[in-house]
Protein backbone atom coordinates (compact mmCIF):
# COMPACT_ATOMS: atom_id res chain seq x y z
CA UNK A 1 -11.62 13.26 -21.20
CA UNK A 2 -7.64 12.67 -20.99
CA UNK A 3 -6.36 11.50 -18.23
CA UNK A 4 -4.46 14.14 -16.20
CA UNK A 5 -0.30 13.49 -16.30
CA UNK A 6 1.09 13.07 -12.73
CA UNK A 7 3.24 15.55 -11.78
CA UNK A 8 6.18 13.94 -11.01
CA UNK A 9 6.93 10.85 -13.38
CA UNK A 10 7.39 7.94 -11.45
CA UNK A 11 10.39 6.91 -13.71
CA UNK A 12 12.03 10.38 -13.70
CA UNK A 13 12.03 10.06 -9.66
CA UNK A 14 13.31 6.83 -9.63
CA UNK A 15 16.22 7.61 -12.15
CA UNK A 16 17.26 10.06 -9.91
CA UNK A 17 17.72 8.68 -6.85
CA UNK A 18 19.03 5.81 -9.04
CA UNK A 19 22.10 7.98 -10.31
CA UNK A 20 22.36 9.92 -6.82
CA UNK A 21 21.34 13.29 -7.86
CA UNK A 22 21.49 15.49 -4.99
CA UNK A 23 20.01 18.15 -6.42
CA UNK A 24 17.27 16.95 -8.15
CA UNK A 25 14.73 18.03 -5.23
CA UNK A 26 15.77 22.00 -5.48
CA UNK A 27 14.99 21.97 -9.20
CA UNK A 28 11.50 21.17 -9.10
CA UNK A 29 8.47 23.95 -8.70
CA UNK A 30 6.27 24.45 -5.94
CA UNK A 31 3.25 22.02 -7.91
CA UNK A 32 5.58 19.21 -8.30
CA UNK A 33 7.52 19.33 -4.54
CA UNK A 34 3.68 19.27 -3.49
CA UNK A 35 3.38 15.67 -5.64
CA UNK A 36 6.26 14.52 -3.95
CA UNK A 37 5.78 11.63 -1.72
CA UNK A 38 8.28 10.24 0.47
CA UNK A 39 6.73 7.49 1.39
CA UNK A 40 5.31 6.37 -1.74
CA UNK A 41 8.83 6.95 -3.00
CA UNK A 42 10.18 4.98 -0.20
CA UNK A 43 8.51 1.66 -1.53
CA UNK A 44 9.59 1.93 -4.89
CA UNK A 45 13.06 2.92 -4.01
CA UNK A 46 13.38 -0.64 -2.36
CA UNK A 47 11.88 -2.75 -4.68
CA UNK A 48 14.18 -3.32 -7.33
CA UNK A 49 14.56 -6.18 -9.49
CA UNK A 50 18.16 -7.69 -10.20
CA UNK A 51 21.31 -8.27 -8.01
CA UNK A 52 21.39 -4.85 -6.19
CA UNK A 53 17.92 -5.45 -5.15
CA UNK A 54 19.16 -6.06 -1.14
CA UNK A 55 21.48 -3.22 -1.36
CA UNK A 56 17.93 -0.82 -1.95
CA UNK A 57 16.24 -2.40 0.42
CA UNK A 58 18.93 -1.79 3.21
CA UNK A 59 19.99 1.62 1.85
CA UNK A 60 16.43 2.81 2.31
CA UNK A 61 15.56 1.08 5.89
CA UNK A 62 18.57 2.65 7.06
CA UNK A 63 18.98 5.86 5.58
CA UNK A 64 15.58 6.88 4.76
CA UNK A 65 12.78 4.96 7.35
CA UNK A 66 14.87 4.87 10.42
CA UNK A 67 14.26 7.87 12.50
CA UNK A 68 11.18 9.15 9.98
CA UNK A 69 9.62 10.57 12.46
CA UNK A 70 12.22 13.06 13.36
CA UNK A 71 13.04 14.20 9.19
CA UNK A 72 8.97 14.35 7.94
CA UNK A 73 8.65 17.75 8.33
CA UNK A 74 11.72 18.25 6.42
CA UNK A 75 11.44 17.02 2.33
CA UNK A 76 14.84 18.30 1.08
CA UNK A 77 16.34 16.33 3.56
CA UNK A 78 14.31 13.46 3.09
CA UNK A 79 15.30 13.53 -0.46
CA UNK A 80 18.89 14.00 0.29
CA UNK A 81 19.04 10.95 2.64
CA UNK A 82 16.91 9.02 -0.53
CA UNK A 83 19.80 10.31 -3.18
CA UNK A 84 22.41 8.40 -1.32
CA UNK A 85 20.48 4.83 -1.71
CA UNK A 86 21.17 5.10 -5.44
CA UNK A 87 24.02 2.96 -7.01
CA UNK A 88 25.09 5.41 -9.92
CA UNK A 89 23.29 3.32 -12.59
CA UNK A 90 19.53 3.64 -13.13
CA UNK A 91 17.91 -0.07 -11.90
CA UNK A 92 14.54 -1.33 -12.63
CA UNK A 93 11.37 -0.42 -10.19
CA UNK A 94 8.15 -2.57 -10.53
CA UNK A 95 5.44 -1.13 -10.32
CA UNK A 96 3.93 -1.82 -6.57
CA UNK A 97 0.27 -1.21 -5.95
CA UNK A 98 -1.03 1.04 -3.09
CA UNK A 99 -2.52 -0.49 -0.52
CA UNK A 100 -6.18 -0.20 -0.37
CA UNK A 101 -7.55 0.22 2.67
CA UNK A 102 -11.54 0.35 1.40
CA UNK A 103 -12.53 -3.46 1.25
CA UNK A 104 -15.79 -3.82 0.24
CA UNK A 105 -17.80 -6.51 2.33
CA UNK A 106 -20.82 -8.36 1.46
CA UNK A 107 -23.67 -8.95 3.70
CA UNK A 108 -22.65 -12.19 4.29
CA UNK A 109 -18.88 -10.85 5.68
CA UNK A 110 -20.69 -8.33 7.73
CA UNK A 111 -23.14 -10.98 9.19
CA UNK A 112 -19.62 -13.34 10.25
CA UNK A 113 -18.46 -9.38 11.74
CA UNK A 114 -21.42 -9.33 13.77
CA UNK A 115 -20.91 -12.43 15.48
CA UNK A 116 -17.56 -12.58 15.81
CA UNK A 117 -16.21 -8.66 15.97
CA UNK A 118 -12.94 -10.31 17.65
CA UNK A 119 -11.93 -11.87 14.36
CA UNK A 120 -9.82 -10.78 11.45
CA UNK A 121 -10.58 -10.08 8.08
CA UNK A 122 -8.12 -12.75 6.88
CA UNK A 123 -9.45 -14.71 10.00
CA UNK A 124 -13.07 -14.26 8.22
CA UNK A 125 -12.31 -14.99 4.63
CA UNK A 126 -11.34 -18.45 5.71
CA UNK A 127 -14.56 -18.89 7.47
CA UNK A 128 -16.37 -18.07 4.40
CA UNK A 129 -14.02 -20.55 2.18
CA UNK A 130 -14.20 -23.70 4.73
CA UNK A 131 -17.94 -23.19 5.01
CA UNK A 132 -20.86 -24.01 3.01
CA UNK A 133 -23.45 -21.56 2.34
CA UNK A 134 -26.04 -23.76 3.88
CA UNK A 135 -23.61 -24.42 6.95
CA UNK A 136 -24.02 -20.38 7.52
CA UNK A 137 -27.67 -20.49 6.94
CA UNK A 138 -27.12 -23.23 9.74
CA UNK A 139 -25.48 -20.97 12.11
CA UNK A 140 -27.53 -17.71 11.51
CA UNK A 141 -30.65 -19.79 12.17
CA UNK A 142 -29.05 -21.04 15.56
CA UNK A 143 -28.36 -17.44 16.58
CA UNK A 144 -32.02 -16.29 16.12
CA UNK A 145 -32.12 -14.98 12.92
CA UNK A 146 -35.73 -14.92 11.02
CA UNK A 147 -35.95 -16.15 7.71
CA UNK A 148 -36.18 -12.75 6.10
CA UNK A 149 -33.07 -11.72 7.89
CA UNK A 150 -31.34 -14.97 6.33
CA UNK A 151 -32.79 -14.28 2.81
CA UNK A 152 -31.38 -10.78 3.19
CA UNK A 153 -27.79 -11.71 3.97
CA UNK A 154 -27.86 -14.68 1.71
CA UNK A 155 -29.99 -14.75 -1.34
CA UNK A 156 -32.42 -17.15 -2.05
């Protein structure tokens, strides 16, 4: 089965605020205003590559994420306010990959959760990297795990 073409072209977006088109936003249909993210459009407006790259990034912290809370409700305007980062010259956007907020854990990051809920995931990944496997067996042992229990979390 094909793959399903976004509605909005990440390219074609960014070419337009890019060039400053004003009135790019009124000429799209009712599907493709609904594809239209701000925010996702946001963080690719200010990540350009090349000398104008701090220009983008201050263009769209000032224009377009100060005081988001008071335009969100409001996408023309939100577009208009993104039109006037552009330089008049299309730039080049990486591509910048959404953050993914679904970690999977392993049994052996949710046993480290379950004694120390305080800690961070970051904060637990390093436990898991300056520690032996046998070090954790260690210190599930010493908080009264049975041996079942350990073979669960950690494998044979």
């Amino acid at each position: 089965m094909a793959k399903k073409q976004p509605a909005l072209p990440l390219k074609t977006v960014m070419a337009a605020i890019d060039k400053r088109d004003k009135g790019w936003y009124n000429r799209l249909s009712a599907e493709q205003r609904k594809a239209f993210s701000t925010w996702m459009m946001m963080r690719y407006a200010s990540s350009v590559q090349g000398k104008n790259a701090a220009h983008f990034i201050f263009m769209v912290n000032e224009l377009v994420n100060k005081n988001f809370e008071e335009v969100y409700k409001h996408p023309e305007l939100q577009w208009l306010l993104m039109s006037m980062c552009g330089t008049g010259k299309v730039e080049f956007h990486p591509y910048i990959k959404p953050p993914n907020s679904r970690k999977k854990k392993n049994k052996v990051m949710e046993f480290l959760l379950e004694l120390f809920p305080t800690l961070k995931s970051d904060e637990l990944e390093m436990m898991l990297d300056i520690n032996t496997k046998e070090e954790l067996k260690q210190l599930a042992e010493a908080h009264g795990y049975d041996d079942k229990s350990i073979k669960d979390i950690f494998g044979k």
